[in-house]
PDB file of N, CA and C in Angstrom:
ATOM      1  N   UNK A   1       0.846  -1.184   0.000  1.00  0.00           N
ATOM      2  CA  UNK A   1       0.000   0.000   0.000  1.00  0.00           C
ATOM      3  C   UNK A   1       0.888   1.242   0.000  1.00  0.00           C
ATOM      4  N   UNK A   2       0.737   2.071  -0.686  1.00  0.00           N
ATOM      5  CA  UNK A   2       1.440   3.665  -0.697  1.00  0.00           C
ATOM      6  C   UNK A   2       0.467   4.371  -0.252  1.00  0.00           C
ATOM      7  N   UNK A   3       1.723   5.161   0.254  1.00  0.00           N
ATOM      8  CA  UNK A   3       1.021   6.296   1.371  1.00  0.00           C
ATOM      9  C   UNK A   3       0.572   7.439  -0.108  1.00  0.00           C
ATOM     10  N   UNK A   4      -0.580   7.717   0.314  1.00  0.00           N
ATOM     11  CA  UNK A   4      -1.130   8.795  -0.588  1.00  0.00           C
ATOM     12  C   UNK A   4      -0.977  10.286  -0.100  1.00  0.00           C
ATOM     13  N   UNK A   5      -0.368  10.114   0.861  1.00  0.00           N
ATOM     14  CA  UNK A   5      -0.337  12.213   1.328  1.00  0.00           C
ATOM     15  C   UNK A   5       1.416  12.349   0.751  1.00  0.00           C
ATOM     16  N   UNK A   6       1.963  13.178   0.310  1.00  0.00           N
ATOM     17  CA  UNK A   6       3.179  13.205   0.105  1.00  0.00           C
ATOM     18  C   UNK A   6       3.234  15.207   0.785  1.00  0.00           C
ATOM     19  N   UNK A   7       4.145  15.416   1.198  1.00  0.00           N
ATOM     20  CA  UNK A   7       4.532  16.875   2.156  1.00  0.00           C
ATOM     21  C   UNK A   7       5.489  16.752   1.297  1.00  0.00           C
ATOM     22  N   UNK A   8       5.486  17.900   0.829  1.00  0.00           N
ATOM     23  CA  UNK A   8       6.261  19.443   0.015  1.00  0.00           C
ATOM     24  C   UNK A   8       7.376  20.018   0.894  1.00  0.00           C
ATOM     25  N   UNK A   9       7.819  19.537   2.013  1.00  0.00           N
ATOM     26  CA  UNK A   9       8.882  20.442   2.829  1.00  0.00           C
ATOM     27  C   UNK A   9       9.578  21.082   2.185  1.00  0.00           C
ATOM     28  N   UNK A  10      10.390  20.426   1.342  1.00  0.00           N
ATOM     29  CA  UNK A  10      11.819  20.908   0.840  1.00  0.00           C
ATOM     30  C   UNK A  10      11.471  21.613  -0.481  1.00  0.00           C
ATOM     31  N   UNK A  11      10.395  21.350  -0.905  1.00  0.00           N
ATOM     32  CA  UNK A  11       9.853  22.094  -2.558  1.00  0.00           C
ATOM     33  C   UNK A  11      10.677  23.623  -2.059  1.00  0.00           C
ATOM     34  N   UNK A  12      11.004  23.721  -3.447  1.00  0.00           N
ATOM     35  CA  UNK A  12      12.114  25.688  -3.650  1.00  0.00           C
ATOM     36  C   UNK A  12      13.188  25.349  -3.010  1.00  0.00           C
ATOM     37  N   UNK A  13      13.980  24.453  -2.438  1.00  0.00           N
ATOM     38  CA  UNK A  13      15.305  24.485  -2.394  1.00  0.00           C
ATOM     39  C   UNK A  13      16.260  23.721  -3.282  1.00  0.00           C
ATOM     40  N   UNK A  14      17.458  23.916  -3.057  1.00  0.00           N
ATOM     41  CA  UNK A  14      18.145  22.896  -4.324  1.00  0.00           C
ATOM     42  C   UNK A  14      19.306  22.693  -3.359  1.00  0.00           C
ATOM     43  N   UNK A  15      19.964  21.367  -3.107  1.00  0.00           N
ATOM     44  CA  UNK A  15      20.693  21.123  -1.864  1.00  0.00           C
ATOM     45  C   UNK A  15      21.867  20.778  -3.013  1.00  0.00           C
ATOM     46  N   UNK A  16      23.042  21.118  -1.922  1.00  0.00           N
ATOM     47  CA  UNK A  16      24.927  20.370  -2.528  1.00  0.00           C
ATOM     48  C   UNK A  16      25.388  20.315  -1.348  1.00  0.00           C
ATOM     49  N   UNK A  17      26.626  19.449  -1.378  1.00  0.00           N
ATOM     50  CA  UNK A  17      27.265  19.326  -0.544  1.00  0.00           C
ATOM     51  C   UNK A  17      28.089  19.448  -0.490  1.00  0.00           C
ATOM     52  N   UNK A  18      29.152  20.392  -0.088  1.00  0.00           N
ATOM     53  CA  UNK A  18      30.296  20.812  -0.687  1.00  0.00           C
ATOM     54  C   UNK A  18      31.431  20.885   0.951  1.00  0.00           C
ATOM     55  N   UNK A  19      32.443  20.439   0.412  1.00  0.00           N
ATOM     56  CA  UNK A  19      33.259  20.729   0.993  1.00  0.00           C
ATOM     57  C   UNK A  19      34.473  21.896   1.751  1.00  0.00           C
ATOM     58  N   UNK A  20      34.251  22.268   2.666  1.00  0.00           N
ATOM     59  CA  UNK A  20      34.551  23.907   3.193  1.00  0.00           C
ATOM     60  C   UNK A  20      35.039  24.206   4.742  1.00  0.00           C
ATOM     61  N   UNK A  21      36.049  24.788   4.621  1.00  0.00           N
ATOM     62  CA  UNK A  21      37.276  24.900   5.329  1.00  0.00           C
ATOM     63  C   UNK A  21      37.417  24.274   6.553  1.00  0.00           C
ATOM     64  N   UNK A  22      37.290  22.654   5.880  1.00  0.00           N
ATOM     65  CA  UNK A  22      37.723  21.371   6.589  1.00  0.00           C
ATOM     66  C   UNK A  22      36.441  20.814   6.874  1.00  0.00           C
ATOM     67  N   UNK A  23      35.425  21.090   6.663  1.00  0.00           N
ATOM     68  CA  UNK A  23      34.390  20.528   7.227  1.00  0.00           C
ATOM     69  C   UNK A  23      33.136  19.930   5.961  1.00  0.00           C
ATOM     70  N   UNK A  24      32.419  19.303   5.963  1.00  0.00           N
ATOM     71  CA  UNK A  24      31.591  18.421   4.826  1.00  0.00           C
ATOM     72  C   UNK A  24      30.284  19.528   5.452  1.00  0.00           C
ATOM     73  N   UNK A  25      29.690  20.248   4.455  1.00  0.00           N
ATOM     74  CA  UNK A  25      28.747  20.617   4.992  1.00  0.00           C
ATOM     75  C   UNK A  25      27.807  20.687   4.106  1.00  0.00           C
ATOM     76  N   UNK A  26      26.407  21.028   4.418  1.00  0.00           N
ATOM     77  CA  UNK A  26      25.175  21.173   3.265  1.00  0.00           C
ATOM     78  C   UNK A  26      24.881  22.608   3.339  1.00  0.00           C
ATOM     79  N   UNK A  27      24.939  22.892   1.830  1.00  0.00           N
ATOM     80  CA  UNK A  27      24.350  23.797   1.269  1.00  0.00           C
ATOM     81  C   UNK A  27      22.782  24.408   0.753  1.00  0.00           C
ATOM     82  N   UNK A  28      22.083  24.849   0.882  1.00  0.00           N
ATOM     83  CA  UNK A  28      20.986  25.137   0.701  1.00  0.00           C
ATOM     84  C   UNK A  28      20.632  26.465   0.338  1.00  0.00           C
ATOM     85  N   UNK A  29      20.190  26.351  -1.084  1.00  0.00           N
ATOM     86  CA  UNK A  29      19.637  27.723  -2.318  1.00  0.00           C
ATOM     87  C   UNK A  29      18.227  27.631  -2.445  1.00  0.00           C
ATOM     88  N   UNK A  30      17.422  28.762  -1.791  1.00  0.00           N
ATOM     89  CA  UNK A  30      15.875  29.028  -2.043  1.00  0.00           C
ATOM     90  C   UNK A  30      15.276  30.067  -1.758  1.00  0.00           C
ATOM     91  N   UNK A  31      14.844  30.376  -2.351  1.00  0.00           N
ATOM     92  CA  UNK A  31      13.871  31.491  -2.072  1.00  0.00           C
ATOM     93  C   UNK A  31      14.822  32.946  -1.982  1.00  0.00           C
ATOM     94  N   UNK A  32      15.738  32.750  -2.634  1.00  0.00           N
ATOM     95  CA  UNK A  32      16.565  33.877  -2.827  1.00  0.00           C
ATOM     96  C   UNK A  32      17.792  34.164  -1.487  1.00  0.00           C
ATOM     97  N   UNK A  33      17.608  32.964  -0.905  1.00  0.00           N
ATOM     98  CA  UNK A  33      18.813  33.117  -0.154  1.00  0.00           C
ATOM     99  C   UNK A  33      19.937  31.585   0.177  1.00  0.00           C
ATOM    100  N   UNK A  34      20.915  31.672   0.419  1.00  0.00           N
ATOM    101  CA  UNK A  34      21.687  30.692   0.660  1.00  0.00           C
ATOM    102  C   UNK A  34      21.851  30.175   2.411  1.00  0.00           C
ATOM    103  N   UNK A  35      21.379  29.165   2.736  1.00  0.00           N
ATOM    104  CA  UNK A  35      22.095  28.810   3.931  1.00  0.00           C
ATOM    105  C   UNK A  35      23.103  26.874   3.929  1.00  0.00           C
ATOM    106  N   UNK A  36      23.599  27.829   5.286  1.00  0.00           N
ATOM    107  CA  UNK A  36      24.681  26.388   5.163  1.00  0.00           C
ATOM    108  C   UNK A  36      24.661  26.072   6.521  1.00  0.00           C
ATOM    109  N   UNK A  37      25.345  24.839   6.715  1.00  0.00           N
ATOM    110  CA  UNK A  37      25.281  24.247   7.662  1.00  0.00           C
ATOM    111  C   UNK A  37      26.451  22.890   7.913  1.00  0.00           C
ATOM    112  N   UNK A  38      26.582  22.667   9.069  1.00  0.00           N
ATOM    113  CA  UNK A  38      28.184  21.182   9.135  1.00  0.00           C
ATOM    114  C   UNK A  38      26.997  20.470   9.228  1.00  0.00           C
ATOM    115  N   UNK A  39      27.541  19.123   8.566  1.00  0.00           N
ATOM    116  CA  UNK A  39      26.690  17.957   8.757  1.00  0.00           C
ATOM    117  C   UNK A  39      27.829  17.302  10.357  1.00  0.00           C
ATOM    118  N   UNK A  40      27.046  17.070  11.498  1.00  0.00           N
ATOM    119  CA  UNK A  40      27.125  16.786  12.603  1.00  0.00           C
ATOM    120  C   UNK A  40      27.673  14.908  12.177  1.00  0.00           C
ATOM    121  N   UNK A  41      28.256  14.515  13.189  1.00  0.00           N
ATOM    122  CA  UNK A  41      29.172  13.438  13.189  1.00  0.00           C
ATOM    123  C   UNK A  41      27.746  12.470  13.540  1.00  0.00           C
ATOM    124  N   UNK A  42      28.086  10.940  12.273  1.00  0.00           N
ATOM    125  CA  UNK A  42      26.598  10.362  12.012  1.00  0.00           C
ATOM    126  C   UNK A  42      25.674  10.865  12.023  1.00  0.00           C
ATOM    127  N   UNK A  43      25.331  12.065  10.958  1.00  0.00           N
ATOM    128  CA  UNK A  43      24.377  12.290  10.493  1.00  0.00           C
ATOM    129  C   UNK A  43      24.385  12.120   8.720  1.00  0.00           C
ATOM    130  N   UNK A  44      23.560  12.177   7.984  1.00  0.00           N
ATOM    131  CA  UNK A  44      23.306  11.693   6.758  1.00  0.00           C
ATOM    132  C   UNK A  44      23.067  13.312   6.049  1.00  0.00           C
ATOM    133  N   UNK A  45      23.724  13.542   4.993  1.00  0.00           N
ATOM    134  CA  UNK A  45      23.668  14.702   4.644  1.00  0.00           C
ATOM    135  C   UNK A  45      22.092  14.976   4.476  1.00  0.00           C
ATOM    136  N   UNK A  46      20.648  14.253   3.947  1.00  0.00           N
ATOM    137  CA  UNK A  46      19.312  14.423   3.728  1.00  0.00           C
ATOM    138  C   UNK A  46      19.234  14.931   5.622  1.00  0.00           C
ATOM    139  N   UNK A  47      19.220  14.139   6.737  1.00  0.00           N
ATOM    140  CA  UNK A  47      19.150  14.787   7.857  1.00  0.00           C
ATOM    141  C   UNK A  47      19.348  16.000   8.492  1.00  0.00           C
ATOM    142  N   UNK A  48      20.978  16.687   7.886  1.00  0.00           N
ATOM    143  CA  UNK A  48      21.301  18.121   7.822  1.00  0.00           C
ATOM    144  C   UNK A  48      20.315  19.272   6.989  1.00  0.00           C
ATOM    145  N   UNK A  49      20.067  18.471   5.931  1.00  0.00           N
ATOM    146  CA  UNK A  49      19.638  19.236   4.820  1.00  0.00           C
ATOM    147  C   UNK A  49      17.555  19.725   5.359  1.00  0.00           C
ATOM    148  N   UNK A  50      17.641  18.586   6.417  1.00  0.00           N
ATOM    149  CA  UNK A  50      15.955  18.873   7.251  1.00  0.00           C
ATOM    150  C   UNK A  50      15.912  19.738   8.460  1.00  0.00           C
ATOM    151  N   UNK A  51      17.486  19.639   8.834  1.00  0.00           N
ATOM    152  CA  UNK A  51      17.589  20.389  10.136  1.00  0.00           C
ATOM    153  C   UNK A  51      17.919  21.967   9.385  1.00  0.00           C
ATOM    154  N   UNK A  52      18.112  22.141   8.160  1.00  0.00           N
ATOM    155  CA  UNK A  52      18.740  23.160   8.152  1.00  0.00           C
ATOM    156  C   UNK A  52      17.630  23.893   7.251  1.00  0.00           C
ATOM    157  N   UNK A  53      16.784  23.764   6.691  1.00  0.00           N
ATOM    158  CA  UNK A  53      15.128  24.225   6.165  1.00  0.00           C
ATOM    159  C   UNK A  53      14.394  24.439   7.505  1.00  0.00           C
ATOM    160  N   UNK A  54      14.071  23.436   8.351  1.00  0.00           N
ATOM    161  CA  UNK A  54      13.114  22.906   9.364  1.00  0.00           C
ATOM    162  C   UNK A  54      13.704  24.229  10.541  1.00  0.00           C
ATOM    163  N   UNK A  55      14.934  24.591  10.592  1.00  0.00           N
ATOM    164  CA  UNK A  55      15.356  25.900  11.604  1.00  0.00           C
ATOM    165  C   UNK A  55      15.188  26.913  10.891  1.00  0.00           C
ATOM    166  N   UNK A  56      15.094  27.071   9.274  1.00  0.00           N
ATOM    167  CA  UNK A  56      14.308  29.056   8.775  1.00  0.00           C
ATOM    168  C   UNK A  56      13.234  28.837   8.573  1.00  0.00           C
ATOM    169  N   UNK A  57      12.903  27.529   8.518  1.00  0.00           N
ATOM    170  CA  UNK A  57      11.321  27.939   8.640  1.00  0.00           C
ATOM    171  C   UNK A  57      10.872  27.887   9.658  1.00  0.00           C
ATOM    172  N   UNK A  58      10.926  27.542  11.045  1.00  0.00           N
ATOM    173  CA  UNK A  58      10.525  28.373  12.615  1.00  0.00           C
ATOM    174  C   UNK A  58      11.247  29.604  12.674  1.00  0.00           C
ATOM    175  N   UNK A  59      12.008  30.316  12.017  1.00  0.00           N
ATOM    176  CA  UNK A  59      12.967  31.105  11.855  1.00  0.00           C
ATOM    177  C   UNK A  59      11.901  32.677  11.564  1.00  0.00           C
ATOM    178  N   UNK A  60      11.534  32.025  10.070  1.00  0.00           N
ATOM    179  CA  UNK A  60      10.765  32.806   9.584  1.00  0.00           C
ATOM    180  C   UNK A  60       9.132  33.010  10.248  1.00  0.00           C
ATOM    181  N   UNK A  61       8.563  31.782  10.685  1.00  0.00           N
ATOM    182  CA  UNK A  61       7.142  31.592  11.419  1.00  0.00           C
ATOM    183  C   UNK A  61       7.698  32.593  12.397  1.00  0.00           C
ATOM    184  N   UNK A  62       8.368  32.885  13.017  1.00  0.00           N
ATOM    185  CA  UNK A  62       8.791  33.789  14.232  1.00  0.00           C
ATOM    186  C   UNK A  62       8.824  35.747  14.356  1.00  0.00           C
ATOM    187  N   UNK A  63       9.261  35.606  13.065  1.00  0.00           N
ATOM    188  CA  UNK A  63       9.332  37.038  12.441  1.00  0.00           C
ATOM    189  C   UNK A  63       7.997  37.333  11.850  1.00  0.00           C
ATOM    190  N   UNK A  64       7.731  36.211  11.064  1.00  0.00           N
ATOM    191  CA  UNK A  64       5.878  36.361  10.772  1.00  0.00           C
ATOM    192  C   UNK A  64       5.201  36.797  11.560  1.00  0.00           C
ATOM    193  N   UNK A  65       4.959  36.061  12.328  1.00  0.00           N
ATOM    194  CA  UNK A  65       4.240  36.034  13.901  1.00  0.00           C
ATOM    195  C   UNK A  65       4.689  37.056  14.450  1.00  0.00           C
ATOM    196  N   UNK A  66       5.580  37.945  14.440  1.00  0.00           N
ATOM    197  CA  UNK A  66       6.091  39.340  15.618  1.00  0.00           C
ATOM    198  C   UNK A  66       5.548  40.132  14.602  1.00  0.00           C
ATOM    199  N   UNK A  67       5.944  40.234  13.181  1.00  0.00           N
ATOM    200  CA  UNK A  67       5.223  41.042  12.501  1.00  0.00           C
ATOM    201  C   UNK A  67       3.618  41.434  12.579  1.00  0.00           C
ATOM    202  N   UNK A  68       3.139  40.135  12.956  1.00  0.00           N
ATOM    203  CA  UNK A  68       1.578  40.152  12.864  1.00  0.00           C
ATOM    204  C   UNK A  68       1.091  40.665  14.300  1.00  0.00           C
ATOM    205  N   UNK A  69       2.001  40.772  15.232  1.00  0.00           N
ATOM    206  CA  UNK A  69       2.030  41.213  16.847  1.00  0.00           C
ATOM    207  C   UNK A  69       2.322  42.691  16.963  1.00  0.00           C
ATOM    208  N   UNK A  70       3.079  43.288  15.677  1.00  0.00           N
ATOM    209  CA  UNK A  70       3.921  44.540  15.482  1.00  0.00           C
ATOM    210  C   UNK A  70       4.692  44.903  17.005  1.00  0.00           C
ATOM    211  N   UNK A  71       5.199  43.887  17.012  1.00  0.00           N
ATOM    212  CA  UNK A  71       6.762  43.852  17.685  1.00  0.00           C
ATOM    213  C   UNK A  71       7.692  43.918  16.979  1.00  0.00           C
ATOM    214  N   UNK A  72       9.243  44.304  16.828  1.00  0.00           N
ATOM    215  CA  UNK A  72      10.514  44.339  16.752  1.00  0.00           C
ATOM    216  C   UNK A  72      11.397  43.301  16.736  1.00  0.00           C
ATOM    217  N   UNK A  73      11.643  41.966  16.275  1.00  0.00           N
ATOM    218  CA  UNK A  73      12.336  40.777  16.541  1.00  0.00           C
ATOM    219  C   UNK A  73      13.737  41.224  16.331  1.00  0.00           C
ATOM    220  N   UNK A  74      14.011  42.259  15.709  1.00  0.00           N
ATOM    221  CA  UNK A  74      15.309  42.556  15.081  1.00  0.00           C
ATOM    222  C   UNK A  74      16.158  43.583  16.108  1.00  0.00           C
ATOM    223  N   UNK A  75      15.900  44.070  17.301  1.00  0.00           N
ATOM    224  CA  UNK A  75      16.331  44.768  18.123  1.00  0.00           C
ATOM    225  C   UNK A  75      16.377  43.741  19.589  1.00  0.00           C
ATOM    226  N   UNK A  76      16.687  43.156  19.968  1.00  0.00           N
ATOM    227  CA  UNK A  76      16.180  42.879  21.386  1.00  0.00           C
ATOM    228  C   UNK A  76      16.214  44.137  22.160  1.00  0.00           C
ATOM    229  N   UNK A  77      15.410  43.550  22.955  1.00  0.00           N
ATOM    230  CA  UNK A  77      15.047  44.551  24.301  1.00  0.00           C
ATOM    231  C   UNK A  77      16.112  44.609  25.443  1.00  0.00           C
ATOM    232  N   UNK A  78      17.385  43.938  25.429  1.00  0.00           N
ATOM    233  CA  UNK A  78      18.305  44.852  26.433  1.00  0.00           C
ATOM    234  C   UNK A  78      19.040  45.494  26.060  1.00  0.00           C
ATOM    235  N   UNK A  79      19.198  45.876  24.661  1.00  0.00           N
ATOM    236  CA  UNK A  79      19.767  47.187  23.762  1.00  0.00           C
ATOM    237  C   UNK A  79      20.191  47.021  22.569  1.00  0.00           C
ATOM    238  N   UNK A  80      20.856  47.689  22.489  1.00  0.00           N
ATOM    239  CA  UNK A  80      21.385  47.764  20.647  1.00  0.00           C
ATOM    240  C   UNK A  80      22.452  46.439  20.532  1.00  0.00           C
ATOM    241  N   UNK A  81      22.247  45.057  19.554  1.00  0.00           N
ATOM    242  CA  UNK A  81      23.316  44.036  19.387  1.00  0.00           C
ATOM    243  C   UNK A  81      24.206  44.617  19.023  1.00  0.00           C
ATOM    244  N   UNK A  82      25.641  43.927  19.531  1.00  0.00           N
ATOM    245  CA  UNK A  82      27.024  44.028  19.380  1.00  0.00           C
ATOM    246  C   UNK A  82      27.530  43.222  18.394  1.00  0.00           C
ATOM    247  N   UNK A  83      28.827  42.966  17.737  1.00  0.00           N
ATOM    248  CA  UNK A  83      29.707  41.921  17.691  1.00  0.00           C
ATOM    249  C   UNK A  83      29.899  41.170  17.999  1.00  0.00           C
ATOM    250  N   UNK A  84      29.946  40.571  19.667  1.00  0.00           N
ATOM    251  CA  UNK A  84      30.159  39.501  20.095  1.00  0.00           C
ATOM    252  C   UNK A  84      28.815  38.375  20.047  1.00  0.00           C
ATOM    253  N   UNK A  85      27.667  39.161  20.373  1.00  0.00           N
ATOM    254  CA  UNK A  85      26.752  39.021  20.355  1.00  0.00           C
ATOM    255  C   UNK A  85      25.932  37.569  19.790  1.00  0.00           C
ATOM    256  N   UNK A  86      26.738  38.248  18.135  1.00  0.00           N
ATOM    257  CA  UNK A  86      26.329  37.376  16.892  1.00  0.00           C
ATOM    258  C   UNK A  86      27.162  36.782  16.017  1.00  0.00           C
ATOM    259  N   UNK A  87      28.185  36.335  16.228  1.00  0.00           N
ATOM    260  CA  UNK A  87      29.203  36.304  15.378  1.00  0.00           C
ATOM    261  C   UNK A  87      28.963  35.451  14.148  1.00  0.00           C
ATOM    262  N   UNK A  88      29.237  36.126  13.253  1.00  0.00           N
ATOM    263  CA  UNK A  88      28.936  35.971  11.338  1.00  0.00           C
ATOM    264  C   UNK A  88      29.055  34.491  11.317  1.00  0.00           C
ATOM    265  N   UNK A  89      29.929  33.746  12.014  1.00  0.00           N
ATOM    266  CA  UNK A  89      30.485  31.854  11.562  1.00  0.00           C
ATOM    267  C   UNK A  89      29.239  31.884  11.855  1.00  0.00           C
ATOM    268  N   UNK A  90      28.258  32.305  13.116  1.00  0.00           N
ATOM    269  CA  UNK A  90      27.130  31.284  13.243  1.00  0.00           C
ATOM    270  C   UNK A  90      25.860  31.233  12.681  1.00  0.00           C
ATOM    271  N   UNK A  91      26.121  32.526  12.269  1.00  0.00           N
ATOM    272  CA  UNK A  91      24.720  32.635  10.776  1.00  0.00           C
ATOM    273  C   UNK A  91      24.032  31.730  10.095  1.00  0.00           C
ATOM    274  N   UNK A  92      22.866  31.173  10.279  1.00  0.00           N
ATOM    275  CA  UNK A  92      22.450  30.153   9.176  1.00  0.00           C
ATOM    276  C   UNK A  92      22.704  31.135   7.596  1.00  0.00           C
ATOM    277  N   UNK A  93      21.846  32.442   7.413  1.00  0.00           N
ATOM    278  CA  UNK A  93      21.619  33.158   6.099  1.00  0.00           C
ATOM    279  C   UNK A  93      23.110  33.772   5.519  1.00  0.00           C
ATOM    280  N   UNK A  94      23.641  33.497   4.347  1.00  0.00           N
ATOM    281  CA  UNK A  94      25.073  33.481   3.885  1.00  0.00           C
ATOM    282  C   UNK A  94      24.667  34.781   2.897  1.00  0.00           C
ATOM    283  N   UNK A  95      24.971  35.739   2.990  1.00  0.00           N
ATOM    284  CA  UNK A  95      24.558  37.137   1.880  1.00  0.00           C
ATOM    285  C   UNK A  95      25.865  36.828   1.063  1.00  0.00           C
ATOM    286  N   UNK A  96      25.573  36.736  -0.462  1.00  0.00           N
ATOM    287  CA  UNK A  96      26.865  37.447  -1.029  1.00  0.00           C
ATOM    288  C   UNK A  96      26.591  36.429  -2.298  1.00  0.00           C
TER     289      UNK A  96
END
């Protein structure tokens, strides 16, 4: 018997796996932006490639949702972010 519901998760991305400064990691192109990610020790690059959609899209539901609250997600409330704060390696969203 086949399952008749099939889920669209990953529909609009296009995954690689590329190798980068020492580490095996997955790549991910959609919706006009790039994110990346290390594939974690025994994990299967399709597993990375769910963890790493499955975190901008609560990512984005989050900013949706503050938007629709007309709150600020982009400032926290104990002041203006720093440098240390956020540092660029840990970025899922890769600009450039």
């Amino acid at each position: 018997m086949n399952n008749p519901f099939r889920l669209r998760w990953l529909q609009g991305w296009t995954f690689q796996v590329v190798l980068m400064e020492g580490h095996v990691q997955v790549e991910a192109h959609g919706f006009g932006i790039c994110l990346r990610t290390a594939v974690m020790p025994g994990e299967s690059p399709q597993a990375a490639a769910d963890r790493l959609v499955l975190s901008e899209d609560r990512r984005r539901r989050a900013l949706h949702n503050a938007w629709l609250r007309g709150q600020d997600m982009a400032q926290p409330k104990g002041g203006s972010p720093t440098k240390d704060d956020a540092p660029a390696s840990n970025s899922l969203v890769v600009v450039g």
